[in-house]
Protein backbone atom coordinates (compact mmCIF):
# COMPACT_ATOMS: atom_id res chain seq x y z
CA UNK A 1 -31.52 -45.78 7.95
CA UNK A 2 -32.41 -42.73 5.71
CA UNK A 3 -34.99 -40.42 7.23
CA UNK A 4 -37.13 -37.21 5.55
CA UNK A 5 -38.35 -35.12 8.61
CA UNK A 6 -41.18 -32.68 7.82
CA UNK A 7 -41.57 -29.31 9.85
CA UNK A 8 -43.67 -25.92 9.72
CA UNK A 9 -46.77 -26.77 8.52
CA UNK A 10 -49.98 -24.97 10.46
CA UNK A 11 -52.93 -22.45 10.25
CA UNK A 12 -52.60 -19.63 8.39
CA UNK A 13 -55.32 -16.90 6.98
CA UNK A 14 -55.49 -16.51 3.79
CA UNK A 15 -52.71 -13.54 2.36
CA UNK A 16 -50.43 -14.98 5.37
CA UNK A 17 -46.89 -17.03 4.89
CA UNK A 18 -45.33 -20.09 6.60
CA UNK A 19 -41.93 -22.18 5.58
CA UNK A 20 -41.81 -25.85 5.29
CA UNK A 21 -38.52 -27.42 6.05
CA UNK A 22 -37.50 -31.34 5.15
CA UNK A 23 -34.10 -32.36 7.13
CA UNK A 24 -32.76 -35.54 5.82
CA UNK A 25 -30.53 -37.60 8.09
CA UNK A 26 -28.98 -40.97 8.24
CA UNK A 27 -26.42 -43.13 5.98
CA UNK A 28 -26.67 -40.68 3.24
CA UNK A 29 -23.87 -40.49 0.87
CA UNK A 30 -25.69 -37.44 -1.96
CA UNK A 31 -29.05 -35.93 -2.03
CA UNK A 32 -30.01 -35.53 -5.60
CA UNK A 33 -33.18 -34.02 -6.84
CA UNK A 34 -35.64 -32.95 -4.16
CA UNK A 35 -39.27 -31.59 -4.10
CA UNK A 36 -42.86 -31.25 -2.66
CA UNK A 37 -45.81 -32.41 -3.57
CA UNK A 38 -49.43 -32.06 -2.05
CA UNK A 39 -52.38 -33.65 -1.70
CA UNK A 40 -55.14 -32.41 -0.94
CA UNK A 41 -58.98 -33.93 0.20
CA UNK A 42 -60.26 -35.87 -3.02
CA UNK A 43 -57.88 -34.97 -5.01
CA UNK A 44 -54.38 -36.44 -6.46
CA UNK A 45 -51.21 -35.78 -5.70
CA UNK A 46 -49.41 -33.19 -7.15
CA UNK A 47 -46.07 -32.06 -7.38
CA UNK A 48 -45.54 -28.17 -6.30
CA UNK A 49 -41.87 -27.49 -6.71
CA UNK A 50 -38.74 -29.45 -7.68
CA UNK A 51 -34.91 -28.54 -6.74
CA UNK A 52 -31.85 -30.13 -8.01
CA UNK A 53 -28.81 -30.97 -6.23
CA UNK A 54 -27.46 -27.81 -8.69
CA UNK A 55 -30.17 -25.48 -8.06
CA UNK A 56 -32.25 -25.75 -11.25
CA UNK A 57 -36.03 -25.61 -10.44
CA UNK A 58 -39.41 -25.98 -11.53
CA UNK A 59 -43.19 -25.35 -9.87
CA UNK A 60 -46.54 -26.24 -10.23
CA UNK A 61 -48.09 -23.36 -12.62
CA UNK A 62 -50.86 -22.49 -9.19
CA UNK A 63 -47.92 -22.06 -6.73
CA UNK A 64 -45.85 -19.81 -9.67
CA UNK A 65 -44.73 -16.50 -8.07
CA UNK A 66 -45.77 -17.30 -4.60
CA UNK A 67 -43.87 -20.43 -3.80
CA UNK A 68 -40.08 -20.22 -3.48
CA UNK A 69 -38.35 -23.69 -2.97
CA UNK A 70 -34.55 -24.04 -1.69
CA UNK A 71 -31.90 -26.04 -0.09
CA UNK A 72 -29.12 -25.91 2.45
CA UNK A 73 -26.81 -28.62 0.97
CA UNK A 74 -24.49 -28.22 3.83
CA UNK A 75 -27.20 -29.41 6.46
CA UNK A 76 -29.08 -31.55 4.28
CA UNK A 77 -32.14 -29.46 4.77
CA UNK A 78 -34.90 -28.13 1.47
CA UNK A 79 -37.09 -25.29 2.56
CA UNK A 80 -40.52 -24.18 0.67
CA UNK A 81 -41.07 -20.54 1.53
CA UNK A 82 -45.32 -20.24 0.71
CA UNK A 83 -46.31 -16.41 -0.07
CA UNK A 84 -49.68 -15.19 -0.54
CA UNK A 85 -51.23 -17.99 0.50
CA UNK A 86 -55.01 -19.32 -0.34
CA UNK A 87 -57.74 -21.45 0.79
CA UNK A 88 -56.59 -23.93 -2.10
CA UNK A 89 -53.38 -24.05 -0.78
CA UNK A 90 -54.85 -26.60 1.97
CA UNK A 91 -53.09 -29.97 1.98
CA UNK A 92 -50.90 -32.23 3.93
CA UNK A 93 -47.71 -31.45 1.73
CA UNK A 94 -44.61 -34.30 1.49
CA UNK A 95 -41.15 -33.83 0.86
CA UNK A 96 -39.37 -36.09 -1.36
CA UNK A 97 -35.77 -36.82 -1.90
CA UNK A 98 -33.74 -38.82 -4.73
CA UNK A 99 -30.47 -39.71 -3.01
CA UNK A 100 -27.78 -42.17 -2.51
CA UNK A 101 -26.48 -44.21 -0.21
CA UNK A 102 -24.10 -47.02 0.13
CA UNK A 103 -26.48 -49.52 -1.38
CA UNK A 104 -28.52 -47.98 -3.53
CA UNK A 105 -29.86 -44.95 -5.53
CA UNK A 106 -33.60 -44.50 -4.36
CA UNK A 107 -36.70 -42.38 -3.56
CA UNK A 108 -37.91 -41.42 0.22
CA UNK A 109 -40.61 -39.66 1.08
CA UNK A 110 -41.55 -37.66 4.45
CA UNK A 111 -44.84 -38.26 6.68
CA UNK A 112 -46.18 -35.33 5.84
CA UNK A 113 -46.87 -31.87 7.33
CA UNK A 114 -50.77 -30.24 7.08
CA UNK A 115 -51.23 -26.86 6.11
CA UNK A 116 -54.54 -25.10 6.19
CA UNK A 117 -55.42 -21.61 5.07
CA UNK A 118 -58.70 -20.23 6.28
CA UNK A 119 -60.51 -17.76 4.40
């Protein structure tokens, strides 16, 4: 059984920092693309940054020089490092992986981690 772990989330004043960490585990032959997304009270979900399994990555134009996603291939681990952060920033934010496994090639999500930023 594939799991996506969460971890980090928390309160943080506005201008502060915290890292996000999603560890996958289980019968997993190749993690392809991975990301986060948020959502936040009444509002949609939205992807905020995307990885590849080669490194190539996108973000959300309102996390753009603040955000910095990663990944530890090795450990099967993908990091968000959040900068600067603001009151908007609030969500629970989800990591979701693209990866492989005997069976199949499918999507997993996490449970979720909340992060708040106070003004």
């Amino acid at each position: 059984q594939v799991q996506l772990v969460e971890s980090g989330g928390g309160l943080v004043q506005a201008g502060g920092s915290l890292r996000l960490s999603c560890h996958a585990s289980g019968s997993i032959f190749s993690l392809n693309a991975m990301g986060w997304y948020r959502q936040a009270p009444g509002k949609q979900r939205e992807l905020v940054a995307s990885i590849t399994s080669g490194g190539t990555i996108n973000y959300a134009d309102s996390v753009k020089g603040r955000f910095i996603i990663s990944r530890d291939n090795a450990n099967n681990t993908m990091y968000l490092q959040m900068n600067s952060l603001k009151p908007e920033d609030t969500a629970v934010y989800y990591c979701k992986a693209n990866l492989i496994t005997q069976r199949a090639l499918l999507d997993y999500w996490g449970q979720g981690t909340q992060v708040t930023v106070s003004s």
